[in-house]
Every structure is written in structure tokens, then in C-alpha cells.
PDB file of N, CA and C in Angstrom:
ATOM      1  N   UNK A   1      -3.291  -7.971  -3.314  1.00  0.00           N
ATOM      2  CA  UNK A   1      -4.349  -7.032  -3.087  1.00  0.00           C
ATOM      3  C   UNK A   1      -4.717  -6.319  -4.382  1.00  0.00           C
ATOM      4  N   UNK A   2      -4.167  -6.259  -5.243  1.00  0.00           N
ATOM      5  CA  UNK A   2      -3.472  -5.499  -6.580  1.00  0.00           C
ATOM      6  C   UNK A   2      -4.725  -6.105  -7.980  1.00  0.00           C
ATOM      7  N   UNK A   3      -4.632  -7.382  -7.456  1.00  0.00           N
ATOM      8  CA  UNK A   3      -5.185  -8.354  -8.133  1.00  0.00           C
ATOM      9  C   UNK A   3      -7.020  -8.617  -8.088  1.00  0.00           C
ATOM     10  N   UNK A   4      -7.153  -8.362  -6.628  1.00  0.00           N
ATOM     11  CA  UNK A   4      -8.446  -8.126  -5.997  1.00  0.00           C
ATOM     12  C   UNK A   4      -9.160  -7.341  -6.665  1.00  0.00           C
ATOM     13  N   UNK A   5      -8.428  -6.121  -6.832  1.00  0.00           N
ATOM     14  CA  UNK A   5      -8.963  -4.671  -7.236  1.00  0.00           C
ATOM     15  C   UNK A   5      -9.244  -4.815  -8.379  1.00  0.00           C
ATOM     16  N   UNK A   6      -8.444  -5.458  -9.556  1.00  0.00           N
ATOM     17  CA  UNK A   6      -8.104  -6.070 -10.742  1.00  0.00           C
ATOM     18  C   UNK A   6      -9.808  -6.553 -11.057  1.00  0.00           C
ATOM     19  N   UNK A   7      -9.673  -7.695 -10.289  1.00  0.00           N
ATOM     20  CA  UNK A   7     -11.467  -8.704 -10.748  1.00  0.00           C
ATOM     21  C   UNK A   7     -12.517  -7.603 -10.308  1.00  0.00           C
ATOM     22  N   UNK A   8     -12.252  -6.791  -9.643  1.00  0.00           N
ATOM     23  CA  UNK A   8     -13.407  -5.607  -8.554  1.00  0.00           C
ATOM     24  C   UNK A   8     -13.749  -5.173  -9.828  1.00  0.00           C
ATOM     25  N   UNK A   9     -13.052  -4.624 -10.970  1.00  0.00           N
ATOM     26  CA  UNK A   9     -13.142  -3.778 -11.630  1.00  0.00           C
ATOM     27  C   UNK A   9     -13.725  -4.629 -12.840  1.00  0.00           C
ATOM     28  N   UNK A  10     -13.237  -5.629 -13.531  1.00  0.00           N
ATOM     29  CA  UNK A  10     -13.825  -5.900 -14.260  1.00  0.00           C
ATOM     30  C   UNK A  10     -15.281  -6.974 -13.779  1.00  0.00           C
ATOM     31  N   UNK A  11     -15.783  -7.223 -12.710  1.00  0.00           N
ATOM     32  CA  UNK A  11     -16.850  -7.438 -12.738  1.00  0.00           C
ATOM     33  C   UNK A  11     -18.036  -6.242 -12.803  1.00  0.00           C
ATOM     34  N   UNK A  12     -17.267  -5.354 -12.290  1.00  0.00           N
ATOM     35  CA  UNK A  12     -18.220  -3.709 -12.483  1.00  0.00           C
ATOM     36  C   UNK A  12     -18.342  -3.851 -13.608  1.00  0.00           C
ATOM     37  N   UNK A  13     -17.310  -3.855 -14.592  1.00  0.00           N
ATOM     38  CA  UNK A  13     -17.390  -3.134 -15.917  1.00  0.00           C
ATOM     39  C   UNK A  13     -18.363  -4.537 -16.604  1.00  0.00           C
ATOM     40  N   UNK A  14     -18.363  -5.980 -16.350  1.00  0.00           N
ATOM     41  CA  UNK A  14     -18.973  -6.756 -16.630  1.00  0.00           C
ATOM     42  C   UNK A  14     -20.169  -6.176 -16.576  1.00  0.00           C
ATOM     43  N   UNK A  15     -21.374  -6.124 -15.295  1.00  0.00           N
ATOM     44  CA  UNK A  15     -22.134  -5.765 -15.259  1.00  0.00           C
ATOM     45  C   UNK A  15     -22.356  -4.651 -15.487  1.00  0.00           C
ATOM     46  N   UNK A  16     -22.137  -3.558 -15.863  1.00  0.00           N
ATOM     47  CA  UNK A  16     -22.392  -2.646 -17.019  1.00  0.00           C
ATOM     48  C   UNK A  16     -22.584  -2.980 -17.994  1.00  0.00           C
ATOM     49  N   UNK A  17     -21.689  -3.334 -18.732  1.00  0.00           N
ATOM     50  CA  UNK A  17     -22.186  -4.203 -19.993  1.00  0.00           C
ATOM     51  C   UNK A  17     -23.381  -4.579 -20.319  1.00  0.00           C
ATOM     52  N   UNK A  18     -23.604  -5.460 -19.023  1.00  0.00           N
ATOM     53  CA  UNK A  18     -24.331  -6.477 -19.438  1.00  0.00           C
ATOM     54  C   UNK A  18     -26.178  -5.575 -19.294  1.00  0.00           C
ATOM     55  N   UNK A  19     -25.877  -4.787 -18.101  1.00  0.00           N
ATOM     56  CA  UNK A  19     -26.769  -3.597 -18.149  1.00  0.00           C
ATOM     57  C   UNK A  19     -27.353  -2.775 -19.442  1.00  0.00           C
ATOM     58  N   UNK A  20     -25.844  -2.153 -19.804  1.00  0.00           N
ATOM     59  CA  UNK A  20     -26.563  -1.065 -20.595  1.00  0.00           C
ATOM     60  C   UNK A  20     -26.600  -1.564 -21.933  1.00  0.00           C
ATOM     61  N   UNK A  21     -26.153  -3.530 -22.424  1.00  0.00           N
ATOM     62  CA  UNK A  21     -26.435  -3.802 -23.287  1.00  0.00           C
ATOM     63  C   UNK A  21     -27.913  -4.570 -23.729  1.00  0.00           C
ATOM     64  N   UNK A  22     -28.564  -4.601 -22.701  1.00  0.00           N
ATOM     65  CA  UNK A  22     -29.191  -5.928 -22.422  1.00  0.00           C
ATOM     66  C   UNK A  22     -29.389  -6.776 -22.983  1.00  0.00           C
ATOM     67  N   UNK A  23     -27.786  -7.581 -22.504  1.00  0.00           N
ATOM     68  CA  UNK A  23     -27.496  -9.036 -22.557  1.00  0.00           C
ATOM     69  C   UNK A  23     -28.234  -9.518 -21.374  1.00  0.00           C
ATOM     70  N   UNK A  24     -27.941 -10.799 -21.341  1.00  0.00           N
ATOM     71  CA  UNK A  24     -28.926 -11.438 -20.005  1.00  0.00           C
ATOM     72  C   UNK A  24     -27.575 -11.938 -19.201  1.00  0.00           C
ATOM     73  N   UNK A  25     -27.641 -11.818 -17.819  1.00  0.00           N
ATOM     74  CA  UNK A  25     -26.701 -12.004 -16.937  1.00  0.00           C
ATOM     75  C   UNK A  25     -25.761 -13.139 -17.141  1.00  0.00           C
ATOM     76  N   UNK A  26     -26.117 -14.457 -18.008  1.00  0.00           N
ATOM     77  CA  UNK A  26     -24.936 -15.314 -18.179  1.00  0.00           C
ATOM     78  C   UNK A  26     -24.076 -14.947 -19.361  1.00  0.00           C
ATOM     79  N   UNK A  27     -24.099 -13.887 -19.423  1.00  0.00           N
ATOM     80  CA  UNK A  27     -23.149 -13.565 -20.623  1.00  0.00           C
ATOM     81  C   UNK A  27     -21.877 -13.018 -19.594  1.00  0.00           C
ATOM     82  N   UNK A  28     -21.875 -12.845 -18.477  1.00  0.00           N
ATOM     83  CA  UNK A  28     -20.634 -12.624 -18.293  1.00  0.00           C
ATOM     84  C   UNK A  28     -19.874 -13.538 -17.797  1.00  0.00           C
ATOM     85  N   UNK A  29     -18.811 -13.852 -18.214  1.00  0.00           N
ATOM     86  CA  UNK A  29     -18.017 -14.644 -17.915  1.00  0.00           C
ATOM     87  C   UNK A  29     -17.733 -15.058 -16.654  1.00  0.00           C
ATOM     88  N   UNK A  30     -16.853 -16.463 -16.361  1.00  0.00           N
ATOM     89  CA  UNK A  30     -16.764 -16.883 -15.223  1.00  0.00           C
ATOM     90  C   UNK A  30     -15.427 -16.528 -14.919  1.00  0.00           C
ATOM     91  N   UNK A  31     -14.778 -16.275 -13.465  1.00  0.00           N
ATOM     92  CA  UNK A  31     -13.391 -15.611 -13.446  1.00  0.00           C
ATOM     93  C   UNK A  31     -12.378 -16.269 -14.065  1.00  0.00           C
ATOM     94  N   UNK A  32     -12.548 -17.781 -13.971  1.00  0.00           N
ATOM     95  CA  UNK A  32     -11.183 -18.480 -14.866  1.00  0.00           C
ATOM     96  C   UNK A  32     -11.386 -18.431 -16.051  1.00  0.00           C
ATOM     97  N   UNK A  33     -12.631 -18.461 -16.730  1.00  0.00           N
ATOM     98  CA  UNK A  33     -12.433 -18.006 -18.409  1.00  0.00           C
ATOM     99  C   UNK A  33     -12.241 -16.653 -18.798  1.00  0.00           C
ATOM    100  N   UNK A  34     -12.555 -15.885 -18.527  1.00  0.00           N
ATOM    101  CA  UNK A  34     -12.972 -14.199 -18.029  1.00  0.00           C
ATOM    102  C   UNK A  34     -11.599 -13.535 -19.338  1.00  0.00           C
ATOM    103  N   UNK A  35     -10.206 -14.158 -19.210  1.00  0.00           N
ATOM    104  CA  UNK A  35      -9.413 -13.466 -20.053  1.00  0.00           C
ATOM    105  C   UNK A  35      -9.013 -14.031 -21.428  1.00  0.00           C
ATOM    106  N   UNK A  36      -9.735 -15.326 -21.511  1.00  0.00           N
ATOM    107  CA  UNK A  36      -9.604 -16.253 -22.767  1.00  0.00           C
ATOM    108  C   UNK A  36     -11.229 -15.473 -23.578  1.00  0.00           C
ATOM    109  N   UNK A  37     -11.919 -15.165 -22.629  1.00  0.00           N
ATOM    110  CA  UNK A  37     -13.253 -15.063 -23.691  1.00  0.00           C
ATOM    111  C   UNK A  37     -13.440 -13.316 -24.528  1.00  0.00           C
ATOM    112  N   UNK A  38     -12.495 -12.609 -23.787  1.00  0.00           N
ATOM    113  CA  UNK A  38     -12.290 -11.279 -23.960  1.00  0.00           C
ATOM    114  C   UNK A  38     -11.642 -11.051 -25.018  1.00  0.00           C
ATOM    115  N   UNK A  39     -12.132 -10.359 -26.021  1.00  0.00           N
ATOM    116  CA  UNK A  39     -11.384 -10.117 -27.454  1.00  0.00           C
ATOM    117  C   UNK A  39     -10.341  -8.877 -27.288  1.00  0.00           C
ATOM    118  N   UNK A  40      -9.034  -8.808 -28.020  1.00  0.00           N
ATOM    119  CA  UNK A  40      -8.467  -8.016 -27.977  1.00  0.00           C
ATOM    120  C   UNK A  40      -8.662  -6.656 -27.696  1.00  0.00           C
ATOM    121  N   UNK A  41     -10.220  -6.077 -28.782  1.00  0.00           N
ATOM    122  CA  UNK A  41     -10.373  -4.974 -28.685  1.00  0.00           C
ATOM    123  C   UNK A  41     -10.770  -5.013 -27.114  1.00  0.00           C
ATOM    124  N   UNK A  42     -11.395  -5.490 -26.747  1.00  0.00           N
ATOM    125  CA  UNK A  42     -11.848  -5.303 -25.218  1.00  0.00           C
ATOM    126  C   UNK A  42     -10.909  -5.282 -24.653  1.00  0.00           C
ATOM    127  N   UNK A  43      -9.752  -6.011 -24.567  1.00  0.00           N
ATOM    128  CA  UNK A  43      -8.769  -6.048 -23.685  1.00  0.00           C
ATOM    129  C   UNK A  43      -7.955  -4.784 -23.334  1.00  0.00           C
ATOM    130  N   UNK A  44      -7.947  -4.173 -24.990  1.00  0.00           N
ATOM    131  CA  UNK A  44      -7.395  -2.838 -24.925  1.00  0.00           C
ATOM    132  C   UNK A  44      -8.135  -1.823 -24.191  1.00  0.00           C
ATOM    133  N   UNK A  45      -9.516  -1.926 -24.597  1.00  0.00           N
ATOM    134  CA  UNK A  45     -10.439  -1.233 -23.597  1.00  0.00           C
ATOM    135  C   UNK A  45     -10.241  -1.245 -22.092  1.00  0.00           C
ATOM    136  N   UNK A  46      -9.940  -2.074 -21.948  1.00  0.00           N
ATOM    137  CA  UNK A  46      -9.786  -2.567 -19.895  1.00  0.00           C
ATOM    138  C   UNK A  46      -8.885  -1.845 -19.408  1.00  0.00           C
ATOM    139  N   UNK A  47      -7.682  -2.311 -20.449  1.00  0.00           N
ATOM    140  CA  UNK A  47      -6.166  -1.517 -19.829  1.00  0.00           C
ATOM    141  C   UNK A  47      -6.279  -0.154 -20.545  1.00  0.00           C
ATOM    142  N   UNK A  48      -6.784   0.678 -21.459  1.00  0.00           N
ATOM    143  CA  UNK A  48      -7.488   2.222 -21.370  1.00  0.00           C
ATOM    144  C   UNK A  48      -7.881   2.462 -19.991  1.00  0.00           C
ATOM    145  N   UNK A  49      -8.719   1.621 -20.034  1.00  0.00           N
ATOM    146  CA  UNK A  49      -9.929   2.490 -18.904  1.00  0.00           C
ATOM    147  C   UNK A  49      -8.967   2.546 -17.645  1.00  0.00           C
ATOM    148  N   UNK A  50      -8.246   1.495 -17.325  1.00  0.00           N
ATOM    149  CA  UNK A  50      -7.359   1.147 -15.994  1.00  0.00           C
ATOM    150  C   UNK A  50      -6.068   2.494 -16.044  1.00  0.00           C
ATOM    151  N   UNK A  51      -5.853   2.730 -17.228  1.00  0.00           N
ATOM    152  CA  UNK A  51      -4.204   3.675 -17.330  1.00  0.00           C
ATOM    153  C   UNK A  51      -5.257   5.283 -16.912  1.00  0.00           C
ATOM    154  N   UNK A  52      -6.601   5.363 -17.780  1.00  0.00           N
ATOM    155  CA  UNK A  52      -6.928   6.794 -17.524  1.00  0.00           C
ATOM    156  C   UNK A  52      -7.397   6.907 -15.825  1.00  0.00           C
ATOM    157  N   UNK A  53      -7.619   5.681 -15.050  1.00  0.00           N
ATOM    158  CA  UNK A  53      -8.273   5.617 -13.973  1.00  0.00           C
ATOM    159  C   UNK A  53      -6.902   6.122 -13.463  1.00  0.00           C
ATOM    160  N   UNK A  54      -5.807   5.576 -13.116  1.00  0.00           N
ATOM    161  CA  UNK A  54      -4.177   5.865 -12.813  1.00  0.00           C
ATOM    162  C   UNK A  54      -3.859   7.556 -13.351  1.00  0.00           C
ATOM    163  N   UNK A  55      -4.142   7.741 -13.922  1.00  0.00           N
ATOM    164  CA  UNK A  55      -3.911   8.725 -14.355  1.00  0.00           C
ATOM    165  C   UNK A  55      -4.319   9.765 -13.568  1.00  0.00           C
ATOM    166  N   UNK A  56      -5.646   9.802 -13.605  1.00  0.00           N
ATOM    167  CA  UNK A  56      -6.736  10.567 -12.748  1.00  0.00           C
ATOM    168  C   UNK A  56      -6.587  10.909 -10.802  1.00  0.00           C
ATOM    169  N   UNK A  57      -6.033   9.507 -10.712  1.00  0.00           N
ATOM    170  CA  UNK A  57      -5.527   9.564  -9.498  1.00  0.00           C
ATOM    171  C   UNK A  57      -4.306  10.024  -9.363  1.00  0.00           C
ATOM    172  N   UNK A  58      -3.426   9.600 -10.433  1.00  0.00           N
ATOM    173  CA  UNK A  58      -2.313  11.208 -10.046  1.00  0.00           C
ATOM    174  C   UNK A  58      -2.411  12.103 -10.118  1.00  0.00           C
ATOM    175  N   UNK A  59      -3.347  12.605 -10.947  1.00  0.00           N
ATOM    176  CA  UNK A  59      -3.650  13.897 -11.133  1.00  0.00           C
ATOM    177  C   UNK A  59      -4.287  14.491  -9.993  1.00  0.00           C
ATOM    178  N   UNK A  60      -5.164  14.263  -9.025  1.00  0.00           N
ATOM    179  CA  UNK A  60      -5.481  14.742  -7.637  1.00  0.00           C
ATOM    180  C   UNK A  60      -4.717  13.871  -6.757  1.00  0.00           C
ATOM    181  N   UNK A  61      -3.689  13.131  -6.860  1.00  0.00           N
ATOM    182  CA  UNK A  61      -2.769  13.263  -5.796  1.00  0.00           C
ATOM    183  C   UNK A  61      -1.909  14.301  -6.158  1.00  0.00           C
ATOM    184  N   UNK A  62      -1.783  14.380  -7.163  1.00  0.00           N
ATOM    185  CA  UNK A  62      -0.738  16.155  -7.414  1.00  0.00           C
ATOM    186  C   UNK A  62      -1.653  17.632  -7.219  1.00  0.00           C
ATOM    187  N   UNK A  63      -2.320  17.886  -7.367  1.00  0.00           N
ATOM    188  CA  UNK A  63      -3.633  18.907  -6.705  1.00  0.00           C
ATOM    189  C   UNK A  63      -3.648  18.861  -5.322  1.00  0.00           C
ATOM    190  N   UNK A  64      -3.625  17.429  -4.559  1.00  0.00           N
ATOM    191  CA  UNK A  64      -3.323  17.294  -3.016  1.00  0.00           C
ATOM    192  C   UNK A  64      -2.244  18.052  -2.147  1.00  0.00           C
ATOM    193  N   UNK A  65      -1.041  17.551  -3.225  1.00  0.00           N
ATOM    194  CA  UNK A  65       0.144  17.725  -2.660  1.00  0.00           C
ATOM    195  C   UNK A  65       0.476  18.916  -2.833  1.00  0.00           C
ATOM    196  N   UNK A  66       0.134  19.707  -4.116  1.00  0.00           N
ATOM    197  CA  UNK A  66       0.120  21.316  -3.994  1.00  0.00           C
ATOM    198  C   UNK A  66      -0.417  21.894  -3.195  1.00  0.00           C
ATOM    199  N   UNK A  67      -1.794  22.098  -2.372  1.00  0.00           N
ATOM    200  CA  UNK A  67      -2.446  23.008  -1.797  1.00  0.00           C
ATOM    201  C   UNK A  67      -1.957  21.927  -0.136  1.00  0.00           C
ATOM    202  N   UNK A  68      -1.469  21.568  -0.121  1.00  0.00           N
ATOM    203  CA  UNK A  68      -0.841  20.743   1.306  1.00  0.00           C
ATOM    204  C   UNK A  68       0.253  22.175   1.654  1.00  0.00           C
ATOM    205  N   UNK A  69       0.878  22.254   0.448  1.00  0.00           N
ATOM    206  CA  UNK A  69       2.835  23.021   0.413  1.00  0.00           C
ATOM    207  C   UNK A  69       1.538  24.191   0.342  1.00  0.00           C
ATOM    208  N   UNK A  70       0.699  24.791  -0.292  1.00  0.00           N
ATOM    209  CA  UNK A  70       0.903  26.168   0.066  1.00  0.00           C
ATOM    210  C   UNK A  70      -0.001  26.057   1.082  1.00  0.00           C
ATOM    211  N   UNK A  71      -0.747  26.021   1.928  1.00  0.00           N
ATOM    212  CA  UNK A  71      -1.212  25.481   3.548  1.00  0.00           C
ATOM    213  C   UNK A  71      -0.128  25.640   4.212  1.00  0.00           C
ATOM    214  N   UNK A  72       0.820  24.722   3.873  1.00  0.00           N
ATOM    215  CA  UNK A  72       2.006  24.897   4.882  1.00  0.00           C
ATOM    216  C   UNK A  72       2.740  26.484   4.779  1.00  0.00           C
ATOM    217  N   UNK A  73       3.156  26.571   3.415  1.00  0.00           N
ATOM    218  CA  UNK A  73       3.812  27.895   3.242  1.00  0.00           C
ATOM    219  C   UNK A  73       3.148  28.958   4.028  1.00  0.00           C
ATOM    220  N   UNK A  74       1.711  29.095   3.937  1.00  0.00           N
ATOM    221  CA  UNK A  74       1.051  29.800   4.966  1.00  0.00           C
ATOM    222  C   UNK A  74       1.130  30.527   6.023  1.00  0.00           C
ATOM    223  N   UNK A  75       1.305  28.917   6.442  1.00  0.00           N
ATOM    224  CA  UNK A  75       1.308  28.281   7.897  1.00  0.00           C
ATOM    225  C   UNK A  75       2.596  29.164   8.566  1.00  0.00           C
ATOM    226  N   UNK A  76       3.341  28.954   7.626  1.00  0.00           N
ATOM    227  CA  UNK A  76       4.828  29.464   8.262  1.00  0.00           C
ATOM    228  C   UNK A  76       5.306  30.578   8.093  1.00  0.00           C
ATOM    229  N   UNK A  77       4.436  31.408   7.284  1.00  0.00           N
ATOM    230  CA  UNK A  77       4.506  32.770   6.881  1.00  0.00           C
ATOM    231  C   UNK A  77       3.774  33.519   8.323  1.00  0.00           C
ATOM    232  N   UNK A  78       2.506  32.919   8.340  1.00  0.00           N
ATOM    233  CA  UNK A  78       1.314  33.337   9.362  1.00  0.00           C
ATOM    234  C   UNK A  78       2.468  33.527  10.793  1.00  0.00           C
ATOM    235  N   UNK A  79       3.110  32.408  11.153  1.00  0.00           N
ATOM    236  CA  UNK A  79       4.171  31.756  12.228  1.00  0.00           C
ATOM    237  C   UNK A  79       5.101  32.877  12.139  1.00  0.00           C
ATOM    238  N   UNK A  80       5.852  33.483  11.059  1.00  0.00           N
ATOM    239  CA  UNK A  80       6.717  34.208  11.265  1.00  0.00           C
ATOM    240  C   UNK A  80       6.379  35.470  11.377  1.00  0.00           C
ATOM    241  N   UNK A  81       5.334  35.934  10.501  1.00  0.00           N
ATOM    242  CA  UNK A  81       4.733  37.361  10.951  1.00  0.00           C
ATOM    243  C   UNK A  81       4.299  37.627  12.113  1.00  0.00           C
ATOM    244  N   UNK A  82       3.415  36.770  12.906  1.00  0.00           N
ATOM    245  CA  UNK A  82       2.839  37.243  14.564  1.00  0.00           C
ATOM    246  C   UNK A  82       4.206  36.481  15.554  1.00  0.00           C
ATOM    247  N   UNK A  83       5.355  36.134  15.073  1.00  0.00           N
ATOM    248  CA  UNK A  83       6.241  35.770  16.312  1.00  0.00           C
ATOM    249  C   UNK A  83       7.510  37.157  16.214  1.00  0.00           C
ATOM    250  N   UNK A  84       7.502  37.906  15.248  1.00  0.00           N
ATOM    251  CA  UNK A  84       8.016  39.084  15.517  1.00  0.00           C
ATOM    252  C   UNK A  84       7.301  40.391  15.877  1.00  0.00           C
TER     253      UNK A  84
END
């Protein structure tokens, strides 16, 4: 599934490219050549863009998981004040 997401992404980023360069649509590669035709610097680019995307998503899964705990803390404060 990992892998899916993998080609999802670089056909986006393909067609961007190919968008905001205007190249003409057969410039992007076909999926089995796709990592032979990609020059290093690009490659580094991909796995950038992929680590800050990871990144980003931990970063609001940790923002999530904080305001979850104080919701709860709340919760149980609210719970103990009106049950005495």
C-alpha cells in the first residue's frame, strides 16, 4: 500500500513539473523507467519532499495528541468538581 502512495506522489510531482515547466506531457516518464531516468539531484529532491511531508504529519499528529490529553484532563477535572 506503501508503494501505491509512493507512484501517487511522484506522478503528482511529475505533472507539476511538467505544468509549471512547460514541458509537453511525454516528458514524464513511464513507471518502469521513472527511477533510471531521474537524476540524483532529483532523487534527493523526492526523498526531501517525502521526509518534510513525514515530518509535517508528525507534527499534527503531536498537536492531536496534545489537545486530546488536555480535553480529557478537562473532562475529568469537570467529572470531579460537579460529582462532589
Amino acid at each position: 500500500m506503501l508503494k501505491y502512495f509512493r507512484r501517487r506522489e511522484k506522478r503528482k510531482l511529475y505533472r507539476q513539473w511538467v505544468e509549471r515547466s512547460g514541458l509537453s506531457p511525454d516528458a514524464i516518464p513511464r513507471e518502469e523507467a521513472a527511477e533510471e531516468r531521474i537524476s540524483p539531484k532529483h532523487k534527493q529532491l523526492l526523498h526531501v519532499h517525502a521526509e518534510d511531508k513525514q515530518q509535517s504529519r508528525l507534527y499534527i499528529l503531536y498537536i492531536l495528541l496534545g489537545v486530546s490529553l488536555v480535553i480529557l484532563c478537562a473532562g475529568l477535572i469537570l467529572l470531579i468538581v460537579h460529582s462532589s
